[in-house]
N, C-alpha and C. Protein backbone atom coordinates (compact mmCIF):
# COMPACT_ATOMS: atom_id res chain seq x y z
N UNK A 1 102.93 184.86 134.11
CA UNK A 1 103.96 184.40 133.21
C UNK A 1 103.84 185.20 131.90
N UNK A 2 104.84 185.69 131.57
CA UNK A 2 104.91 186.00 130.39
C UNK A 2 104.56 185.43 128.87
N UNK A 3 103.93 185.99 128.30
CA UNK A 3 103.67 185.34 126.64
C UNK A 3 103.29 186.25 125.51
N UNK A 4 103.27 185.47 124.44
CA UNK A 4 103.17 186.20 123.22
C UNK A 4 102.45 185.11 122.33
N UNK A 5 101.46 185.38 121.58
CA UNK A 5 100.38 184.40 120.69
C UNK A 5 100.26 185.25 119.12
N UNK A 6 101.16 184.17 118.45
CA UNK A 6 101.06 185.56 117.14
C UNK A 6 100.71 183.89 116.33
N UNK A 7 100.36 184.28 114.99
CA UNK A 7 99.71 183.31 113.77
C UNK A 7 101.11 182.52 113.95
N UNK A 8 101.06 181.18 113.60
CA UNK A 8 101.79 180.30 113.22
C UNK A 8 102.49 180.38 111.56
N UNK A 9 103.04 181.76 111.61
CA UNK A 9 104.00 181.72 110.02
C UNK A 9 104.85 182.37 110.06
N UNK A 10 106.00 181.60 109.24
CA UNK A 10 107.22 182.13 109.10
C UNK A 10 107.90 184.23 109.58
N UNK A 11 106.87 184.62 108.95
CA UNK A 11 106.85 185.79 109.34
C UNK A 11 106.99 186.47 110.18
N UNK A 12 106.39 185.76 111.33
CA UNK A 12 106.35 186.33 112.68
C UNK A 12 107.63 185.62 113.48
N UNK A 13 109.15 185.10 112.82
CA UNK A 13 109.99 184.02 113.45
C UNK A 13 110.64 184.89 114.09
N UNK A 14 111.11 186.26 113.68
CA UNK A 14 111.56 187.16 114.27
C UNK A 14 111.07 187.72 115.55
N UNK A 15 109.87 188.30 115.35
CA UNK A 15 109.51 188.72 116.43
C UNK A 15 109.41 187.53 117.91
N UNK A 16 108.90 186.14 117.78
CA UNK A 16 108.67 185.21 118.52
C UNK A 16 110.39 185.13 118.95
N UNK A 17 111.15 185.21 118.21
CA UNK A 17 112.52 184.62 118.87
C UNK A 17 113.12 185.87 119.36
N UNK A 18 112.76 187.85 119.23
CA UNK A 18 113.23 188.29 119.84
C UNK A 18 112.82 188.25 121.35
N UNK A 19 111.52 187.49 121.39
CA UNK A 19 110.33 187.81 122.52
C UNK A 19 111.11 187.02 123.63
N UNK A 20 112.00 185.57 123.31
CA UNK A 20 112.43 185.18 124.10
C UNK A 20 113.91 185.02 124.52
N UNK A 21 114.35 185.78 123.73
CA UNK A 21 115.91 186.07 123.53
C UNK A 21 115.80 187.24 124.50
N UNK A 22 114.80 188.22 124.55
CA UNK A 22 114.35 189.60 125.65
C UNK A 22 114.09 188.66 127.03
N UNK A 23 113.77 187.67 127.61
CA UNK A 23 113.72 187.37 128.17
C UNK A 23 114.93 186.39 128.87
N UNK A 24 115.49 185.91 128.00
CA UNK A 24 116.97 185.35 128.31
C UNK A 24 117.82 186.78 129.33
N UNK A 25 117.94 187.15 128.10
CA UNK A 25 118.63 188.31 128.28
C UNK A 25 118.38 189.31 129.45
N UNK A 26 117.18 189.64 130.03
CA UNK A 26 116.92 190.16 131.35
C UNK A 26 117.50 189.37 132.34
N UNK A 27 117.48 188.48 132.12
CA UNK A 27 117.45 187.47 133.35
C UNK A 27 118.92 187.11 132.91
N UNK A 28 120.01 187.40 132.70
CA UNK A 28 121.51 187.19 133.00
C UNK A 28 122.09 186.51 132.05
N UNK A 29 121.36 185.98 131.36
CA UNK A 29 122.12 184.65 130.46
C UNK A 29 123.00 185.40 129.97
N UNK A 30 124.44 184.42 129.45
CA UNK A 30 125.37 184.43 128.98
C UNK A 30 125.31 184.71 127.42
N UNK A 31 125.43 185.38 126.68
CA UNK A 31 125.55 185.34 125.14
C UNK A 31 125.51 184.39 124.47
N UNK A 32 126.52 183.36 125.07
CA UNK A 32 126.37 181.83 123.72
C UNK A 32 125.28 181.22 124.10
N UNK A 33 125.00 181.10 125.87
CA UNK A 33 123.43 180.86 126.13
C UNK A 33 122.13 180.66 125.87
N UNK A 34 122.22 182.53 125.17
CA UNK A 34 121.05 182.86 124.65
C UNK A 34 120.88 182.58 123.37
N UNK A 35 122.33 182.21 122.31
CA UNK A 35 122.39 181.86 121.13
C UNK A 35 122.11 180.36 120.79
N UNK A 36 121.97 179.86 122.18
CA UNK A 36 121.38 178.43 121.76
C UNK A 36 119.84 178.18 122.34
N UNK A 37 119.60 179.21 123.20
CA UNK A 37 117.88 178.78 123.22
C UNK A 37 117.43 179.24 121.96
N UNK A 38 117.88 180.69 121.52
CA UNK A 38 117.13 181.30 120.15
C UNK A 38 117.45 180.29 119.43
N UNK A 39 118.02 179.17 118.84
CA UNK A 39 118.35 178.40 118.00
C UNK A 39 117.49 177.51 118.49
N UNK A 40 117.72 177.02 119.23
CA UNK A 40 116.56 175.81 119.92
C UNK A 40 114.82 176.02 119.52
N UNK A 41 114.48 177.38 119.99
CA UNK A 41 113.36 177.92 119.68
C UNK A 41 112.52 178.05 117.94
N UNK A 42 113.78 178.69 117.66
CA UNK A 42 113.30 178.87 116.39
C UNK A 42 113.08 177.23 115.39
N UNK A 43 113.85 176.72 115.66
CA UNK A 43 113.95 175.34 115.43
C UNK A 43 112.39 174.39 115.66
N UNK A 44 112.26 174.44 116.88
CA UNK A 44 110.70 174.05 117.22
C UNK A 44 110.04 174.97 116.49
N UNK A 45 109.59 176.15 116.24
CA UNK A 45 108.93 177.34 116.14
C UNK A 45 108.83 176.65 114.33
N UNK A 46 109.98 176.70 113.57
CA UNK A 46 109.97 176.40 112.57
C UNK A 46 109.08 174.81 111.64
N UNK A 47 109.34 174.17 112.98
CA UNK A 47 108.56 172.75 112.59
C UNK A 47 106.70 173.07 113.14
N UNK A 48 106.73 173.89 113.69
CA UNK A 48 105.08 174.39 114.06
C UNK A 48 104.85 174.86 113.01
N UNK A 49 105.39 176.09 112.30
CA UNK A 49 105.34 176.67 111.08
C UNK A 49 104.81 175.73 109.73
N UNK A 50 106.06 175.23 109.97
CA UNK A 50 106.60 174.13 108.47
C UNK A 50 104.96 172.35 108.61
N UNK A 51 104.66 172.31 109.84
CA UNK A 51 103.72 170.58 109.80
C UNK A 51 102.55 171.04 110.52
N UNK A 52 102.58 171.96 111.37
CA UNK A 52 101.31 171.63 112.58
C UNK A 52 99.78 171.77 111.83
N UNK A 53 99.93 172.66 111.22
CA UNK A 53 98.88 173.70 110.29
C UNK A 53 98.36 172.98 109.01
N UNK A 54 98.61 171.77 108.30
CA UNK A 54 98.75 171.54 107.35
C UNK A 54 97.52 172.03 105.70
N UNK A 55 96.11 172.19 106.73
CA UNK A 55 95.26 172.45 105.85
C UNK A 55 94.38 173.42 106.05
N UNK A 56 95.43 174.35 107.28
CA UNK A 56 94.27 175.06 108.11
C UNK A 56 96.03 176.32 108.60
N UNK A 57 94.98 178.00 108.74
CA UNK A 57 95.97 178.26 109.87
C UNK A 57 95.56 178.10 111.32
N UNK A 58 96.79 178.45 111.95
CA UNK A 58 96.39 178.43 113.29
C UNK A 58 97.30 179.54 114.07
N UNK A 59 97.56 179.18 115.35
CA UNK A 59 98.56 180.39 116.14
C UNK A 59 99.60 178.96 117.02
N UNK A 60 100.56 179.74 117.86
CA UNK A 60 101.56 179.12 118.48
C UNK A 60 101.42 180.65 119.56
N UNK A 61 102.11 180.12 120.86
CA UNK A 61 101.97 181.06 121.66
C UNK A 61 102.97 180.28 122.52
N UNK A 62 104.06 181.35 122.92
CA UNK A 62 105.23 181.40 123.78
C UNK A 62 105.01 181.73 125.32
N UNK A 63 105.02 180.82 126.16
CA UNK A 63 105.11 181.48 127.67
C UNK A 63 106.59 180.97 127.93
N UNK A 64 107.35 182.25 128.79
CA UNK A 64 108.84 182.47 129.15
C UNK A 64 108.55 183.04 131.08
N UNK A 65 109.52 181.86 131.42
CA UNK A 65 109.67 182.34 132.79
C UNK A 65 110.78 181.79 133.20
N UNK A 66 111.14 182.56 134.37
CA UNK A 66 112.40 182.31 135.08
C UNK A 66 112.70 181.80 136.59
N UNK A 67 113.17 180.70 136.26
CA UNK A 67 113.03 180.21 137.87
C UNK A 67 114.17 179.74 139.05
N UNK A 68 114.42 180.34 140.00
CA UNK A 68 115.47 180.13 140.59
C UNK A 68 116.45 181.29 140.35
N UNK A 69 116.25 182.26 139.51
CA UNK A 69 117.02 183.08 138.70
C UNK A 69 118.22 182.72 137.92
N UNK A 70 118.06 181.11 137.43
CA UNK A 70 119.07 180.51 136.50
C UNK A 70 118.65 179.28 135.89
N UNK A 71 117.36 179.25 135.57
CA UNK A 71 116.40 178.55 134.25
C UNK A 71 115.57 179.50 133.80
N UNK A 72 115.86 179.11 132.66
CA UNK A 72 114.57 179.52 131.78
C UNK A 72 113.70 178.38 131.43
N UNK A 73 112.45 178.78 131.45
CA UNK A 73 111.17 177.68 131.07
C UNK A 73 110.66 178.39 130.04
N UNK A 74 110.62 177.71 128.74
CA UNK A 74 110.12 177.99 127.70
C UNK A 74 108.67 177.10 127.45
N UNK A 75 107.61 177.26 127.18
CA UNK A 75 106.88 176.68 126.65
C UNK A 75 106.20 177.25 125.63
N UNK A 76 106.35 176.37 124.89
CA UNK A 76 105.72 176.52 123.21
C UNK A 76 104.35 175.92 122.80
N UNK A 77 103.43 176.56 122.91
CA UNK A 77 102.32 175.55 122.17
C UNK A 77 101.76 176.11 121.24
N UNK A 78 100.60 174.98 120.83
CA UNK A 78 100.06 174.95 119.31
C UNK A 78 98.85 174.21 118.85
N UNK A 79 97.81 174.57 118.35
CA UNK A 79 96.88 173.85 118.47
C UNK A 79 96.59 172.97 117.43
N UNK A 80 97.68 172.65 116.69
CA UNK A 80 97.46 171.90 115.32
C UNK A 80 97.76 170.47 115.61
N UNK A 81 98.78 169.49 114.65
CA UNK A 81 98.26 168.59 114.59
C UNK A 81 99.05 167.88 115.76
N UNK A 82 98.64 166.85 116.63
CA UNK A 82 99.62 165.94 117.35
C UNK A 82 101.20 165.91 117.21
N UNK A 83 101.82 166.39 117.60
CA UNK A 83 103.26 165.72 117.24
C UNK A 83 104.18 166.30 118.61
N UNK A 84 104.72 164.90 119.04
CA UNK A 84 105.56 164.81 120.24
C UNK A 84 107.38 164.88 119.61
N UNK A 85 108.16 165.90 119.89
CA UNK A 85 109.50 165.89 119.41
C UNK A 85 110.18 165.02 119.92
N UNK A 86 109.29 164.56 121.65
CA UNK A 86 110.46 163.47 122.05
C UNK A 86 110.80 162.10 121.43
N UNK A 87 109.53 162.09 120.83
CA UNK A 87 109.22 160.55 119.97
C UNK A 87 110.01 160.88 118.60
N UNK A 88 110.96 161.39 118.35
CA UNK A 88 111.83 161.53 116.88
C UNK A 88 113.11 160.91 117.72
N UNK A 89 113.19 159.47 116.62
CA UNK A 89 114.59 159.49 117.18
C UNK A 89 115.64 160.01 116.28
N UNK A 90 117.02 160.31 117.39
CA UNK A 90 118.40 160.77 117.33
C UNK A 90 118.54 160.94 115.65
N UNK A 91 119.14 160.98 114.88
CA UNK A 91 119.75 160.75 114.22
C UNK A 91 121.18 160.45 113.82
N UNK A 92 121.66 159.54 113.62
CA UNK A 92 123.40 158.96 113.52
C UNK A 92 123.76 160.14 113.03
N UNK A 93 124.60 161.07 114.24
CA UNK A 93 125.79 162.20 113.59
C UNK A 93 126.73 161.15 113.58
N UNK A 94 126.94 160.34 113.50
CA UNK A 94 128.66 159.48 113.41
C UNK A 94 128.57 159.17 111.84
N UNK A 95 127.61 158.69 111.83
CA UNK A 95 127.51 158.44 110.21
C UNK A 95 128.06 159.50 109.09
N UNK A 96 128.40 158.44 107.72
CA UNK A 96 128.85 159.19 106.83
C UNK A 96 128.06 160.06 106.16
N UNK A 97 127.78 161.20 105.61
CA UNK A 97 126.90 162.09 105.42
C UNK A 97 126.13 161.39 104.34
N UNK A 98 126.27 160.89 103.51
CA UNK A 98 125.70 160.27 102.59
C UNK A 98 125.17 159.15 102.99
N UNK A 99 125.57 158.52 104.39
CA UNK A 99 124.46 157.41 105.11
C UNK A 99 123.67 158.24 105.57
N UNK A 100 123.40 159.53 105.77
CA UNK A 100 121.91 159.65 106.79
C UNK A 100 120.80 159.69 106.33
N UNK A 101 120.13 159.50 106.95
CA UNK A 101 118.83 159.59 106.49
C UNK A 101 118.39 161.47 106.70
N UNK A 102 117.36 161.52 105.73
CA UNK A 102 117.52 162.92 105.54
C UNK A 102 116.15 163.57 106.72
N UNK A 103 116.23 164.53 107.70
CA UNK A 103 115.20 165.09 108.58
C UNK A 103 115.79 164.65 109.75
N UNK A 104 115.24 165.22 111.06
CA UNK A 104 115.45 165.04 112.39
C UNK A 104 116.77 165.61 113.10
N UNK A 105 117.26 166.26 112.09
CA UNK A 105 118.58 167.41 112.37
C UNK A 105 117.99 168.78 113.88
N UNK A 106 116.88 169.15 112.92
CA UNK A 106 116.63 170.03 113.75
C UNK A 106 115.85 169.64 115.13
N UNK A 107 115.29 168.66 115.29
CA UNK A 107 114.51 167.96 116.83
C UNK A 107 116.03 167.77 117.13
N UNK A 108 117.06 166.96 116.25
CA UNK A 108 117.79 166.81 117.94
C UNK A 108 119.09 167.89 118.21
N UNK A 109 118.34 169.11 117.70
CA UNK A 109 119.36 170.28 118.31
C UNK A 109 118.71 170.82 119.64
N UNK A 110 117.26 170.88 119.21
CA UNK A 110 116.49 171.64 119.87
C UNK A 110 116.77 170.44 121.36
N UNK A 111 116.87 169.13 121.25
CA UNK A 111 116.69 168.39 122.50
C UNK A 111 118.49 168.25 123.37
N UNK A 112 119.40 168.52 122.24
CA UNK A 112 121.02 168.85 122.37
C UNK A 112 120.55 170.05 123.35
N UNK A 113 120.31 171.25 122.69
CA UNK A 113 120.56 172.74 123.19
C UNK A 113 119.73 172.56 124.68
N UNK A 114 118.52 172.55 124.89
CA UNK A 114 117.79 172.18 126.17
C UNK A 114 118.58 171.58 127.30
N UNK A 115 118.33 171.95 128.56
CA UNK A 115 118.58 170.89 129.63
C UNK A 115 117.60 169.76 129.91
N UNK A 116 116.61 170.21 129.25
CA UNK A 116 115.11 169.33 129.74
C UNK A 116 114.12 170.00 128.92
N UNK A 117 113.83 168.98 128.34
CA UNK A 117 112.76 169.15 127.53
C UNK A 117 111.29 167.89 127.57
N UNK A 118 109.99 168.09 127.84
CA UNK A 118 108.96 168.23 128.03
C UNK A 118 107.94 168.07 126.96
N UNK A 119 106.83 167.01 126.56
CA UNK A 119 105.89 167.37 125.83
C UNK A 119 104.34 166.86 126.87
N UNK A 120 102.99 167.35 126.08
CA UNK A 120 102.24 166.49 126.55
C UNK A 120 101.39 167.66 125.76
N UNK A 121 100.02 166.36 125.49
CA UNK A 121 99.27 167.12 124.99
C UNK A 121 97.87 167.54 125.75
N UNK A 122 97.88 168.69 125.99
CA UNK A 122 96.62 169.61 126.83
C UNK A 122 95.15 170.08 126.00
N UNK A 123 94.74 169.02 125.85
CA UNK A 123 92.90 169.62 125.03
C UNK A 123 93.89 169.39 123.60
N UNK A 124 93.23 170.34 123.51
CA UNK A 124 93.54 170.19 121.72
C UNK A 124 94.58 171.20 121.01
N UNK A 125 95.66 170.91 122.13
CA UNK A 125 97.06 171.46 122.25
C UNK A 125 98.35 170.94 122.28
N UNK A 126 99.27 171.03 121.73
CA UNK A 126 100.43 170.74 121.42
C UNK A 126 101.82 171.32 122.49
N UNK A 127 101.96 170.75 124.08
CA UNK A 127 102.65 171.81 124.38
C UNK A 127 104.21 171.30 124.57
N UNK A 128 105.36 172.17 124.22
CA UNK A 128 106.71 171.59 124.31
C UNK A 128 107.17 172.60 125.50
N UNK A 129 108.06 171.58 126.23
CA UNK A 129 108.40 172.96 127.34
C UNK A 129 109.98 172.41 127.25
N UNK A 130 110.63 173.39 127.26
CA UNK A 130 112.05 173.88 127.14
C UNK A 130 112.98 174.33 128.41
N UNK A 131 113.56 173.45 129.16
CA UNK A 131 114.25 173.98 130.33
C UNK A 131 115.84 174.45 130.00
N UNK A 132 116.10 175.33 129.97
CA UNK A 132 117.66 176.15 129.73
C UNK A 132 118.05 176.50 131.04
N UNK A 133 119.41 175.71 131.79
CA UNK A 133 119.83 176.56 132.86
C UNK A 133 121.08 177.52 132.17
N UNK A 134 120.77 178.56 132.96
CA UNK A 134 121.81 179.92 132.74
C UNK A 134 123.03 179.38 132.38
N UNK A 135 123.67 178.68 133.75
CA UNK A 135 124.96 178.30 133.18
C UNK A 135 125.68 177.15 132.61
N UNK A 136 124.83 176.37 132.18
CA UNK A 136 125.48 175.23 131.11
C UNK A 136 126.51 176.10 130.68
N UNK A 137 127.57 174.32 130.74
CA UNK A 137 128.78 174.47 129.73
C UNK A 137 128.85 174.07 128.24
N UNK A 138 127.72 173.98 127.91
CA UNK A 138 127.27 173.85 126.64
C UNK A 138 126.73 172.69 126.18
N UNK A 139 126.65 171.71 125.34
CA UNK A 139 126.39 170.58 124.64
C UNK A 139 126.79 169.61 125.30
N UNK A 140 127.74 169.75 125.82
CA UNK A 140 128.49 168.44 126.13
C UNK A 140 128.28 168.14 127.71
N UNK A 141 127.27 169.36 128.52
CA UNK A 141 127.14 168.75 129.49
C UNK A 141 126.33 168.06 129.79
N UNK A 142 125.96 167.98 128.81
CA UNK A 142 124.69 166.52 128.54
C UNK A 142 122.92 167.17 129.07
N UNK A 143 122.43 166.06 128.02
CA UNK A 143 121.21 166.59 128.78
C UNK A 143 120.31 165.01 129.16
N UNK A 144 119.26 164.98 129.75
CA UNK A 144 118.99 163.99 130.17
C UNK A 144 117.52 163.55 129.70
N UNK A 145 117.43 162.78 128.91
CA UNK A 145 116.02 162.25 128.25
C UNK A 145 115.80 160.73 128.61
C-alpha cells in the first residue's frame, strides 16, 4: 500500500494532499471527485495539524489504495492525542447563522464528502479511514454513518 509520513505541520498540507490527489487521479476519478477527497483530506489533515500535537510534535502518515478499481481507501493516522471524528456531532446547517454554534464545520464535510468513514484507535495511534467511491453523485447521495 502506498504511503507518505511527513511531520504533522501545516507546511507539509501541500505536499500530503498532492500525495493523494496523485493517487485519485491514477486511478480514474472524476475531477469534482478528486476535489472533494482533497477537501475531505486536508480538512482531517488540518485538525491533526491544528489539536493532535498539543505540547509535543509528532508525524501523520497517509496510506492510499484502490480497490475494486472504483474506491479509494484513505487512511490517515497519527500518534497524538485520542480523538474520534465520528463522535463530533452534525452541526445544524438549517440554522440561522448566528444560531450556530461555532466548530464542527469541517468534521462534517470530511464525513459529507466520504462514502464511509472509519475510526479506531491502534496502540498509540489515531487511525481515520476514508472510503471515496469513484463515482458518487456527490453529497446528496448520501453517506451512511
Amino acid at each position: 500500500m502506498p504511503e507518505i509520513t511527513s511531520a504533522a505541520k501545516i507546511e507539509h498540507l501541500e505536499l500530503l494532499i498532492g500525495f493523494v490527489a496523485g493517487h485519485a487521479e491514477t486511478a480514474g476519478f472524476p475531477i469534482q471527485r478528486i476535489k472533494e477527497i482533497e477537501l475531505a483530506a486536508e480538512e482531517a489533515l488540518v485538525n491533526i495539524f491544528s489539536y493532535a500535537y498539543p505540547d509535543m510534535d509528532g508525524d501523520v502518515r497517509i496510506d492510499c489504495r484502490i480497490e475494486d478499481d472504483i474506491r479509494l481507501v484513505l487512511e490517515i493516522s497519527d500518534n497524538g492525542a485520542p480523538f474520534n471524528i465520528l463522535d463530533v456531532p452534525d452541526p445544524d446547517v438549517s440554522a440561522d447563522i448566528s444560531d450556530r454554534h461555532v466548530g464542527g464545520l469541517g468534521v462534517f464535510f470530511v464525513k459529507e464528502m466520504a462514502d464511509e468513514a472509519r475510526y479506531r484507535r491502534e496502540g498509540d495511534r489515531n487511525v481515520l479511514v476514508l472510503i471515496f467511491d469513484k463515482h458518487r453523485q456527490g453529497a446528496e447521495a448520501g453517506a451512511s454513518w
